[in-house]
N, C-alpha and C. Protein backbone atom coordinates (compact mmCIF):
# COMPACT_ATOMS: atom_id res chain seq x y z
N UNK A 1 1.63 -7.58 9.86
CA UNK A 1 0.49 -7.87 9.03
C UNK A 1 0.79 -7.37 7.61
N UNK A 2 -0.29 -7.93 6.65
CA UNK A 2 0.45 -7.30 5.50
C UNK A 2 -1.06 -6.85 4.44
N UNK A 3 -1.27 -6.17 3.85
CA UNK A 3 -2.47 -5.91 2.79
C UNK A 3 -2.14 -5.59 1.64
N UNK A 4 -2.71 -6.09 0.73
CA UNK A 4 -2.18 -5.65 -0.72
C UNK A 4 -3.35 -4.84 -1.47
N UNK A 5 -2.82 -4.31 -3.02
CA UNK A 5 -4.20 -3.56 -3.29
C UNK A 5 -3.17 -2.45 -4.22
N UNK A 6 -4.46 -1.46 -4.07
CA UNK A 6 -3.63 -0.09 -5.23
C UNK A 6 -3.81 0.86 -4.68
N UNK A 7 -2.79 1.83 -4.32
CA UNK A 7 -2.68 2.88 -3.33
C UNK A 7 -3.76 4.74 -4.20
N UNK A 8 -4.49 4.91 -4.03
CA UNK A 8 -5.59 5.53 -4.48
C UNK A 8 -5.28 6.92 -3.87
N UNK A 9 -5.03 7.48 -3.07
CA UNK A 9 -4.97 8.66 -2.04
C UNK A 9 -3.88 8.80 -1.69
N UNK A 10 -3.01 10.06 -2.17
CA UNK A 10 -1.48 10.12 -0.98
C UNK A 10 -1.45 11.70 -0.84
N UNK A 11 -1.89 11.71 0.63
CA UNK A 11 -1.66 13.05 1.26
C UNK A 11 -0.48 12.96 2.03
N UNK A 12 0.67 13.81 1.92
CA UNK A 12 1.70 13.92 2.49
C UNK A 12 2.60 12.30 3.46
N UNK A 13 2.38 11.92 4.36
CA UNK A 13 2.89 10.76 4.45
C UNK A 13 1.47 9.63 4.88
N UNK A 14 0.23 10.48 4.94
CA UNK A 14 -0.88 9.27 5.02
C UNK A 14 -1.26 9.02 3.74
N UNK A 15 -1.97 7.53 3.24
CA UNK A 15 -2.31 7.23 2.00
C UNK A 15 -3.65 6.53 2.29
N UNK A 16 -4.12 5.93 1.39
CA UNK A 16 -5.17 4.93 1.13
C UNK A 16 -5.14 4.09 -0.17
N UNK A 17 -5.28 2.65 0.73
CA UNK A 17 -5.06 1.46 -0.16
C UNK A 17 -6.46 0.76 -0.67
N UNK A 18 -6.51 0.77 -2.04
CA UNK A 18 -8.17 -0.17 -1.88
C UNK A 18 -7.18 -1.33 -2.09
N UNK A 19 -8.36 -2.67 -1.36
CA UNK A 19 -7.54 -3.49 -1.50
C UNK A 19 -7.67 -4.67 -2.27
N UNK A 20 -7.52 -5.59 -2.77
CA UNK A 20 -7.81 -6.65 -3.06
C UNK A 20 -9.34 -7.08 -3.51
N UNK A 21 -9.55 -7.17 -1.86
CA UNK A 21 -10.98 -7.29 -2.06
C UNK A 21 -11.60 -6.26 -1.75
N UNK A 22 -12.00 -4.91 -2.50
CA UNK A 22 -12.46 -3.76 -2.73
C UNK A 22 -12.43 -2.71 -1.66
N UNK A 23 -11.84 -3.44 -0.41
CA UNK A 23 -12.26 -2.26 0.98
C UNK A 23 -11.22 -1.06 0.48
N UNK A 24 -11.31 -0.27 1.66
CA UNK A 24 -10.80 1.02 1.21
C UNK A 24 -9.87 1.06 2.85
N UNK A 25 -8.59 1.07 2.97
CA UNK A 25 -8.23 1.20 4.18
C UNK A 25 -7.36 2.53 3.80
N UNK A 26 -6.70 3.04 5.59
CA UNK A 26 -6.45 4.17 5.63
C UNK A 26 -4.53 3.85 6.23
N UNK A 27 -3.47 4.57 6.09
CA UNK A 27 -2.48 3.74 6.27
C UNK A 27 -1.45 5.51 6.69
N UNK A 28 -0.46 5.41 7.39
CA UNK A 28 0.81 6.32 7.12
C UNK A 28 1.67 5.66 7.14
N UNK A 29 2.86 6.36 6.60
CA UNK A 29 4.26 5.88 6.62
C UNK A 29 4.79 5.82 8.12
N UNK A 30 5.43 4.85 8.14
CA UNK A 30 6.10 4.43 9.93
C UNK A 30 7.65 5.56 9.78
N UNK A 31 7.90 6.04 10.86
CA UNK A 31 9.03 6.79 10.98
C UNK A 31 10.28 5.48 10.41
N UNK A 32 11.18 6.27 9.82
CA UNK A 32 12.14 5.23 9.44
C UNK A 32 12.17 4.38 8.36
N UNK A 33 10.40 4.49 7.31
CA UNK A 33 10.05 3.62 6.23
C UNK A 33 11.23 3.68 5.60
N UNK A 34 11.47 3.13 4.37
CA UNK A 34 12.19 2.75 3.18
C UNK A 34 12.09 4.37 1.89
N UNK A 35 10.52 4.79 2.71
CA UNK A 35 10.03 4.76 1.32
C UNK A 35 9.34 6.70 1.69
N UNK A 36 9.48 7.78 0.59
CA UNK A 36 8.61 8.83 1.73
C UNK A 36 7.44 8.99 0.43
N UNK A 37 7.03 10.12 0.72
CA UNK A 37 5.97 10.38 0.00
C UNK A 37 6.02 10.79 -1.54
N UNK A 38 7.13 10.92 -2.16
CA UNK A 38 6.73 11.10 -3.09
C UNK A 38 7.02 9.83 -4.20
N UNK A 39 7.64 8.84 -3.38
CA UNK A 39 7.00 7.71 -3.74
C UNK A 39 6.03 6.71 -4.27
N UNK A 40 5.17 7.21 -2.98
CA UNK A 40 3.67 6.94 -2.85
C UNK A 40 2.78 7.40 -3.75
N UNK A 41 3.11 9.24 -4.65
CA UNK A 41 2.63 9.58 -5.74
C UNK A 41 2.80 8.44 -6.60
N UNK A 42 3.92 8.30 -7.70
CA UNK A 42 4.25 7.74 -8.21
C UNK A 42 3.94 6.47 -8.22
N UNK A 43 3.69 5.71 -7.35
CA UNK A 43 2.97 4.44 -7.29
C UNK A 43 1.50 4.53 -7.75
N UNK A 44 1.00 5.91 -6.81
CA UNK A 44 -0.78 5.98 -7.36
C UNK A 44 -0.61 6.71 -8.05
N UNK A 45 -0.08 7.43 -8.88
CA UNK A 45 0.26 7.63 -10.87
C UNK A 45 0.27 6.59 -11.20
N UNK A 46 1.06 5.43 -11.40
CA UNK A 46 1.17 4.58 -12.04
C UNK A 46 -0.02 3.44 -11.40
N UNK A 47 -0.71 3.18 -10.84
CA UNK A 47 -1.90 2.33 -10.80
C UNK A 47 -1.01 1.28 -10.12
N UNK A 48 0.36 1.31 -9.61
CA UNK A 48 0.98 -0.09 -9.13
C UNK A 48 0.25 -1.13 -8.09
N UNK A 49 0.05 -2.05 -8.10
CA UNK A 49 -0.53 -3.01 -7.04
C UNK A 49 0.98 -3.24 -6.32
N UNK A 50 0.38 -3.08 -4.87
CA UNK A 50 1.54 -3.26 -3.90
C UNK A 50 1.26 -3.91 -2.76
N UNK A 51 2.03 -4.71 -1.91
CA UNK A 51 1.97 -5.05 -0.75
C UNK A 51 2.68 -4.31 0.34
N UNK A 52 1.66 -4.15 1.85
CA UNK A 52 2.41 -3.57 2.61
C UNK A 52 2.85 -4.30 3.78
N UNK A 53 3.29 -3.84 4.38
CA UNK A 53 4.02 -4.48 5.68
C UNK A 53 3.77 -3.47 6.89
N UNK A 54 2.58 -3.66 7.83
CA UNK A 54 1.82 -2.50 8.40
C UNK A 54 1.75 -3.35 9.99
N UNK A 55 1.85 -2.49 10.83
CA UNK A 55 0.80 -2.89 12.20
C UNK A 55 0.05 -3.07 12.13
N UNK A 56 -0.66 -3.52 13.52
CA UNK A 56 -2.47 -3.54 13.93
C UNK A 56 -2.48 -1.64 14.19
N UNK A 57 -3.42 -0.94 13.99
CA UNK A 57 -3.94 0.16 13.97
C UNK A 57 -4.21 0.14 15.76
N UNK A 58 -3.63 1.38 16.05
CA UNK A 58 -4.21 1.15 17.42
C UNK A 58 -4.97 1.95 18.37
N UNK A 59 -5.50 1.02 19.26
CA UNK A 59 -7.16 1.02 19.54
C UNK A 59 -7.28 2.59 19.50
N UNK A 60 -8.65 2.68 19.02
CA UNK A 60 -9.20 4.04 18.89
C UNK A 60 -9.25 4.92 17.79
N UNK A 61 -8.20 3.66 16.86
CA UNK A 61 -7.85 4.65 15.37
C UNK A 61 -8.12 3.97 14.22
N UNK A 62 -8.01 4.27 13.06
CA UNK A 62 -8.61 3.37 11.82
C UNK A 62 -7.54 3.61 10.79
N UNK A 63 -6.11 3.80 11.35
CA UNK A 63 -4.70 4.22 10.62
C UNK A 63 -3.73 3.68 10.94
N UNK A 64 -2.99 2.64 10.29
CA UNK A 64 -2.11 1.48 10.54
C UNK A 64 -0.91 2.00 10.05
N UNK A 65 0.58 1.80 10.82
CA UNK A 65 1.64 2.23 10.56
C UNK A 65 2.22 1.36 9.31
N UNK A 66 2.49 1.72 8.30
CA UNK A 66 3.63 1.05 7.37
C UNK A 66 4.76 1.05 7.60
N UNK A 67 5.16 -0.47 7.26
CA UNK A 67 7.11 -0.05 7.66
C UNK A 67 7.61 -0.54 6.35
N UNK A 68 7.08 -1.36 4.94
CA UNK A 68 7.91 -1.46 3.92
C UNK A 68 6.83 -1.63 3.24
N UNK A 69 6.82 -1.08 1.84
CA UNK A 69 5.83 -1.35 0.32
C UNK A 69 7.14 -1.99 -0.69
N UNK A 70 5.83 -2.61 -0.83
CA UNK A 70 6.41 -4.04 -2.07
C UNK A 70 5.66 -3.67 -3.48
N UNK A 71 6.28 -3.35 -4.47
CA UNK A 71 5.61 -3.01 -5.72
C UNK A 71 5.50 -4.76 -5.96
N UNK A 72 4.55 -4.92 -6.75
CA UNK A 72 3.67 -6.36 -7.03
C UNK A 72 3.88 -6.03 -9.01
N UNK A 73 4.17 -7.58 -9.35
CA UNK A 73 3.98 -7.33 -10.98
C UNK A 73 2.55 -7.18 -11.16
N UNK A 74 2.19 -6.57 -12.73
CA UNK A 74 1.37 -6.81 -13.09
C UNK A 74 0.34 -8.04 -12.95
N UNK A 75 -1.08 -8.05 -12.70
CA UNK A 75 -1.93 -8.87 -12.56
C UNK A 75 -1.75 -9.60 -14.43
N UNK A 76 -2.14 -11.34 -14.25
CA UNK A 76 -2.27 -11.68 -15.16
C UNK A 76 -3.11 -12.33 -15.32
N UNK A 77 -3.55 -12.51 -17.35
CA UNK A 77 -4.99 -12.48 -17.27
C UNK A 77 -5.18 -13.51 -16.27
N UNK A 78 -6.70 -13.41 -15.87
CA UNK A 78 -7.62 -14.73 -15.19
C UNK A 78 -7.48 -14.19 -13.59
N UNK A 79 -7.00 -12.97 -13.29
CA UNK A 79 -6.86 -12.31 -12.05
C UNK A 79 -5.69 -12.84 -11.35
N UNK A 80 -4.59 -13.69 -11.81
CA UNK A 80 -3.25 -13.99 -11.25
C UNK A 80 -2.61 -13.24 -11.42
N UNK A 81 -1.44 -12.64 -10.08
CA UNK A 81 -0.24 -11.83 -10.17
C UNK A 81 0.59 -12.94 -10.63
N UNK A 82 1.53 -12.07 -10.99
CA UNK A 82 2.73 -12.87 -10.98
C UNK A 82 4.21 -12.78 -9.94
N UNK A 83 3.72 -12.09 -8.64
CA UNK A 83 4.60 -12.23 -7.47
C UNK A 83 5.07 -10.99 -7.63
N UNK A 84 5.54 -10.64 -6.87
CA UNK A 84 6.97 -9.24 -6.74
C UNK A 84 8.15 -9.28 -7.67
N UNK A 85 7.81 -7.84 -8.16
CA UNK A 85 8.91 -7.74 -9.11
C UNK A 85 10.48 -6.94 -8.32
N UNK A 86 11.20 -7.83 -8.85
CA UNK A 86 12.76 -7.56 -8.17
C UNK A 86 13.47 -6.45 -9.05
């Protein structure tokens, strides 16, 4: 599955993404990510819009594993991204 948005919260390897369309989800890093936490600062320092690459959360929990973040370009005007920056 995948959610995009701006990562708002990074406690040690759990974070929180608002997303897109304003929800507020709850997320950790998957053993083995790409990516660790102080990453995740640095992304929510910099306000980056990102896409993730997450599981279904499972049953009983409201915390979805991440296995890769995608930094996203800047939004342009009229609310268009302009895709992933390489």
């Amino acid at each position: 599955m995948q959610a995009s948005g701006v990562v708002t919260v990074v406690q040690e390897h759990r974070f929180e993404l608002r997303g897109d369309d304003g929800t507020h989800r709850r997320f950790t890093l998957a053993p083995g990510a790409p990516l660790g936490w102080q990453e995740l600062v640095a992304l929510e320092r910099a306000g980056c819009r990102v896409t993730l690459d997450h599981d279904v959360p499972r049953p009983g929990t409201t915390t979805a594993a991440v296995h890769a973040v995608h930094r996203l370009a800047p939004r342009q005007p009229g609310g268009q991204h302009a895709g992933k920056e390489e």
